[in-house]
PDB file of N, CA and C in Angstrom:
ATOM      1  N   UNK A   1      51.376  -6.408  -8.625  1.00  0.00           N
ATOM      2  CA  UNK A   1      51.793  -6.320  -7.223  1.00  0.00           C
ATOM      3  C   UNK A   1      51.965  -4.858  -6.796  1.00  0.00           C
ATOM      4  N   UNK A   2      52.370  -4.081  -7.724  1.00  0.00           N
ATOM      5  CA  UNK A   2      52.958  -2.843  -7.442  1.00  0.00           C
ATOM      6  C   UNK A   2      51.278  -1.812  -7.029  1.00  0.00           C
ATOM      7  N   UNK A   3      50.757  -2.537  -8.031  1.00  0.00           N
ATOM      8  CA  UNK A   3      49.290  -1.669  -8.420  1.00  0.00           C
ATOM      9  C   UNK A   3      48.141  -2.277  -6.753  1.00  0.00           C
ATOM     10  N   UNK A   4      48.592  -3.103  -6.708  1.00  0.00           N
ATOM     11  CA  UNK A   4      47.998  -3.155  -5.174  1.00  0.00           C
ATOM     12  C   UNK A   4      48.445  -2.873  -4.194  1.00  0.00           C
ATOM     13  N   UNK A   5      49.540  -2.724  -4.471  1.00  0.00           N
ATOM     14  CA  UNK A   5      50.452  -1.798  -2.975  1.00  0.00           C
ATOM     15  C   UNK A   5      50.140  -0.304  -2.872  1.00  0.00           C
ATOM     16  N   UNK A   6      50.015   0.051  -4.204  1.00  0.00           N
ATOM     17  CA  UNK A   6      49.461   1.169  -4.128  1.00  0.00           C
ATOM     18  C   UNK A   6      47.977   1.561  -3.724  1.00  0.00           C
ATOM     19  N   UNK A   7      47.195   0.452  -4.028  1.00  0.00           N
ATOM     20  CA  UNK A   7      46.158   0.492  -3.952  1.00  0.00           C
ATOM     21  C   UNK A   7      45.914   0.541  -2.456  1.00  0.00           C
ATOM     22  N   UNK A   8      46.436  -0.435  -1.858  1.00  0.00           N
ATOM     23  CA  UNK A   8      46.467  -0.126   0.013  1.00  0.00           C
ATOM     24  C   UNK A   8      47.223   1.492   0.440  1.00  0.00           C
ATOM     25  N   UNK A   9      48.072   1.563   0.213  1.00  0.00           N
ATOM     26  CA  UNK A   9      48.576   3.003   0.411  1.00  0.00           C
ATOM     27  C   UNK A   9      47.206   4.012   0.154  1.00  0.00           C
ATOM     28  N   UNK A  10      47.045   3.929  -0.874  1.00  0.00           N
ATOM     29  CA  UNK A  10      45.697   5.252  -1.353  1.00  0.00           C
ATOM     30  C   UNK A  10      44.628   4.967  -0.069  1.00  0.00           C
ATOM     31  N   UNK A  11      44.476   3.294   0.000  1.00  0.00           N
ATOM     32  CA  UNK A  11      43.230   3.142   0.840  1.00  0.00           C
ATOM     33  C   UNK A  11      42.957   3.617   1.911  1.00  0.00           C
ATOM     34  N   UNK A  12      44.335   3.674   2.630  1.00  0.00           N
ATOM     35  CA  UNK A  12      44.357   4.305   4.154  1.00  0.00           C
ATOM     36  C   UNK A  12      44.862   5.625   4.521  1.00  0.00           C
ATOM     37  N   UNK A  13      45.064   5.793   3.507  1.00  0.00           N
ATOM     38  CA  UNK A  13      45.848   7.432   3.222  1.00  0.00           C
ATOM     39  C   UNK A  13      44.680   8.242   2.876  1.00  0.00           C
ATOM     40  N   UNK A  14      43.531   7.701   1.941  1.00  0.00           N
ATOM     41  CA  UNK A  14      42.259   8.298   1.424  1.00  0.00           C
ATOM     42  C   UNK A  14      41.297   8.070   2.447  1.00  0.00           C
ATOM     43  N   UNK A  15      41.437   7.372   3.449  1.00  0.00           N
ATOM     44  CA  UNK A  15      40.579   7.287   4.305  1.00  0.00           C
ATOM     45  C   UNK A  15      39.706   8.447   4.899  1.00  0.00           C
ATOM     46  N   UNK A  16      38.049   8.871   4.967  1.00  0.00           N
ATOM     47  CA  UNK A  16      37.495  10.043   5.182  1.00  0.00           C
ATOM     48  C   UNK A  16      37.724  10.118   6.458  1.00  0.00           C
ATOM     49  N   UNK A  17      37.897  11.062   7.014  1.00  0.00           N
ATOM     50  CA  UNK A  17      38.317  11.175   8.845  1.00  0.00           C
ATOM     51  C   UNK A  17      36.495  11.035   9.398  1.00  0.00           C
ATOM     52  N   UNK A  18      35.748  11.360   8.412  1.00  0.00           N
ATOM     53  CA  UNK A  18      34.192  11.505   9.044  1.00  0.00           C
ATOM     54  C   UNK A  18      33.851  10.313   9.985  1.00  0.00           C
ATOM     55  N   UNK A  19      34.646   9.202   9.361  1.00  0.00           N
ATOM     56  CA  UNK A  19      34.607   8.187   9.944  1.00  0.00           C
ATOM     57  C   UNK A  19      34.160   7.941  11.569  1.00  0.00           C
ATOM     58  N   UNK A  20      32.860   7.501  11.935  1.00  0.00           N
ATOM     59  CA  UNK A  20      32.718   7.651  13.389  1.00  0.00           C
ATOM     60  C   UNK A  20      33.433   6.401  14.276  1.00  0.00           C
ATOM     61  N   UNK A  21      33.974   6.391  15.656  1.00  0.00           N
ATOM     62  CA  UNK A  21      34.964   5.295  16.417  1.00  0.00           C
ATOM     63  C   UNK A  21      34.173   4.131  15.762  1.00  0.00           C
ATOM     64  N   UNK A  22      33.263   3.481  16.427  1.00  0.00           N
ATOM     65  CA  UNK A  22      32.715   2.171  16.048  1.00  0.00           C
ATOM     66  C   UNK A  22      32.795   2.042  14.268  1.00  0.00           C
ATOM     67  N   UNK A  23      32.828   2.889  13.697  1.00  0.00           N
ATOM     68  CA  UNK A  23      32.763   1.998  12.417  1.00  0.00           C
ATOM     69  C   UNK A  23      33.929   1.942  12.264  1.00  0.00           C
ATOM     70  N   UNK A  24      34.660   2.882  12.383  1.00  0.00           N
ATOM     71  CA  UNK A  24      36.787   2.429  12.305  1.00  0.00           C
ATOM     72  C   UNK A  24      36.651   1.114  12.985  1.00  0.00           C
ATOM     73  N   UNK A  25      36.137   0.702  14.221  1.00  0.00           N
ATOM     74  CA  UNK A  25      36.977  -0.368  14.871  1.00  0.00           C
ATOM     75  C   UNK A  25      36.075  -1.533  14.323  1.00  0.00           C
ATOM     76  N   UNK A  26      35.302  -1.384  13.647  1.00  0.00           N
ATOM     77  CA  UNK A  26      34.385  -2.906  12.572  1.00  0.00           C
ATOM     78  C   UNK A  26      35.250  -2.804  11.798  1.00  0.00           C
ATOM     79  N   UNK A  27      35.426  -1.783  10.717  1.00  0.00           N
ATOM     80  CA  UNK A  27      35.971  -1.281   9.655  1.00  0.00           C
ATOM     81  C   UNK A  27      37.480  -2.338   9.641  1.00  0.00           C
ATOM     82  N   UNK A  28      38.382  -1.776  10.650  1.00  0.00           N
ATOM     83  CA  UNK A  28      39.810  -2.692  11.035  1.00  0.00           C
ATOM     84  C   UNK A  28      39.695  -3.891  11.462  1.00  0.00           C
ATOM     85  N   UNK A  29      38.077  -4.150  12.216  1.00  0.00           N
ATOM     86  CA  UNK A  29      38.554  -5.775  12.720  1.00  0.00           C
ATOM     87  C   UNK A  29      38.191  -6.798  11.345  1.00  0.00           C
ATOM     88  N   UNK A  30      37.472  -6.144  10.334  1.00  0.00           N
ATOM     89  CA  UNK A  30      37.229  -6.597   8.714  1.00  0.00           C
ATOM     90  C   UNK A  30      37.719  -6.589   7.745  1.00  0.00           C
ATOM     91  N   UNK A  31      38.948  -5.688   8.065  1.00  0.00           N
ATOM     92  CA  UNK A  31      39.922  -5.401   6.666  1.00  0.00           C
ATOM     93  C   UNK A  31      41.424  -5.649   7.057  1.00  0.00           C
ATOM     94  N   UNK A  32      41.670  -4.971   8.514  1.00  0.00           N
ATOM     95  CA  UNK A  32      43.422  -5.052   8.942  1.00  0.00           C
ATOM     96  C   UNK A  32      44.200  -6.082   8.773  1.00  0.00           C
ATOM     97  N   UNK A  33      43.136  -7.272   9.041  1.00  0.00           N
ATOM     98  CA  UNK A  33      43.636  -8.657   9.198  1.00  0.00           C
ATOM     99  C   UNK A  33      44.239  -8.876   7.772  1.00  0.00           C
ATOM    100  N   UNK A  34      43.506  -9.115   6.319  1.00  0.00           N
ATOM    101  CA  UNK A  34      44.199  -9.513   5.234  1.00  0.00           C
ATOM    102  C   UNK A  34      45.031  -9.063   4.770  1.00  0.00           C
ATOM    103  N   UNK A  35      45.033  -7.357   5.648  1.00  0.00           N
ATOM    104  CA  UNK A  35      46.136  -6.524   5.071  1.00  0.00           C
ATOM    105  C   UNK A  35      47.488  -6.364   5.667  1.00  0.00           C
ATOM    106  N   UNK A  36      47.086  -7.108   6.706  1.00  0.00           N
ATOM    107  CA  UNK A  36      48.402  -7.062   7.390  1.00  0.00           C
ATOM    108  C   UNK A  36      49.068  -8.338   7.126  1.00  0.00           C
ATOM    109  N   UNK A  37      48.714  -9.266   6.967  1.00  0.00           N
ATOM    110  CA  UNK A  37      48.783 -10.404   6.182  1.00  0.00           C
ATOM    111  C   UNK A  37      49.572 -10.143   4.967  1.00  0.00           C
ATOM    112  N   UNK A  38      48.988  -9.375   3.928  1.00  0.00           N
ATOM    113  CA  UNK A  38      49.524  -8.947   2.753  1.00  0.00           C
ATOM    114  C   UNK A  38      50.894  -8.515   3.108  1.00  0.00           C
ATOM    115  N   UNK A  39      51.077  -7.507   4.415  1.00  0.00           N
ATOM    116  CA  UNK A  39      51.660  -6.785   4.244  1.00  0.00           C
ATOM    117  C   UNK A  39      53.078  -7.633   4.571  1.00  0.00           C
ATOM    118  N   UNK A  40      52.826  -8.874   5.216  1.00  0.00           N
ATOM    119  CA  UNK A  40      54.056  -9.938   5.868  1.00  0.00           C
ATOM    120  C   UNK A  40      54.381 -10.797   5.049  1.00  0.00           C
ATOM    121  N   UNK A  41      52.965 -10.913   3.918  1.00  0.00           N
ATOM    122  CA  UNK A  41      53.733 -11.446   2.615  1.00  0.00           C
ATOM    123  C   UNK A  41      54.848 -10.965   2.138  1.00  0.00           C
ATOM    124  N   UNK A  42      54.639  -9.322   1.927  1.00  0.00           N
ATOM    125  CA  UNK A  42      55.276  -8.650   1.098  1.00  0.00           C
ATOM    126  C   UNK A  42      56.757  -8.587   1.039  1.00  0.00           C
ATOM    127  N   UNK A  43      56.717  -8.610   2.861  1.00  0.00           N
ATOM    128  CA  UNK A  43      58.315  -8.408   3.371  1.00  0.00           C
ATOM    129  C   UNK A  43      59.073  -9.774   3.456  1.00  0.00           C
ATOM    130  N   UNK A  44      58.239 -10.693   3.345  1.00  0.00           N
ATOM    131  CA  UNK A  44      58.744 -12.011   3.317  1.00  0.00           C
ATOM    132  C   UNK A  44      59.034 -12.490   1.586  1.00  0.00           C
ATOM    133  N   UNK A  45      58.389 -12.179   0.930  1.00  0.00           N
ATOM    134  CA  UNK A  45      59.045 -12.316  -0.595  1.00  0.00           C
ATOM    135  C   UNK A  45      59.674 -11.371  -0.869  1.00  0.00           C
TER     136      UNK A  45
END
């Protein structure tokens, strides 16, 4: 658990800024969702 919390932390923290708008906003409408999910797990257990 710990090792995937970290693993999200690094993910968005390591994120390359090269990143152009449209692929951030595919990028979040493909990933934010499970992670934010995760993240309401987290606070809920």
């Amino acid at each position: 658990m710990v090792r995937m919390r970290n693993w999200i932390i690094d993910y968005f923290i390591g994120e390359p800024e090269e990143v152009t708008l449209p692929q951030e906003l595919l990028f979040y409408l493909t990933q934010a969702m499970p992670v934010i999910i995760f993240i309401i797990i987290m606070i809920l257990v």
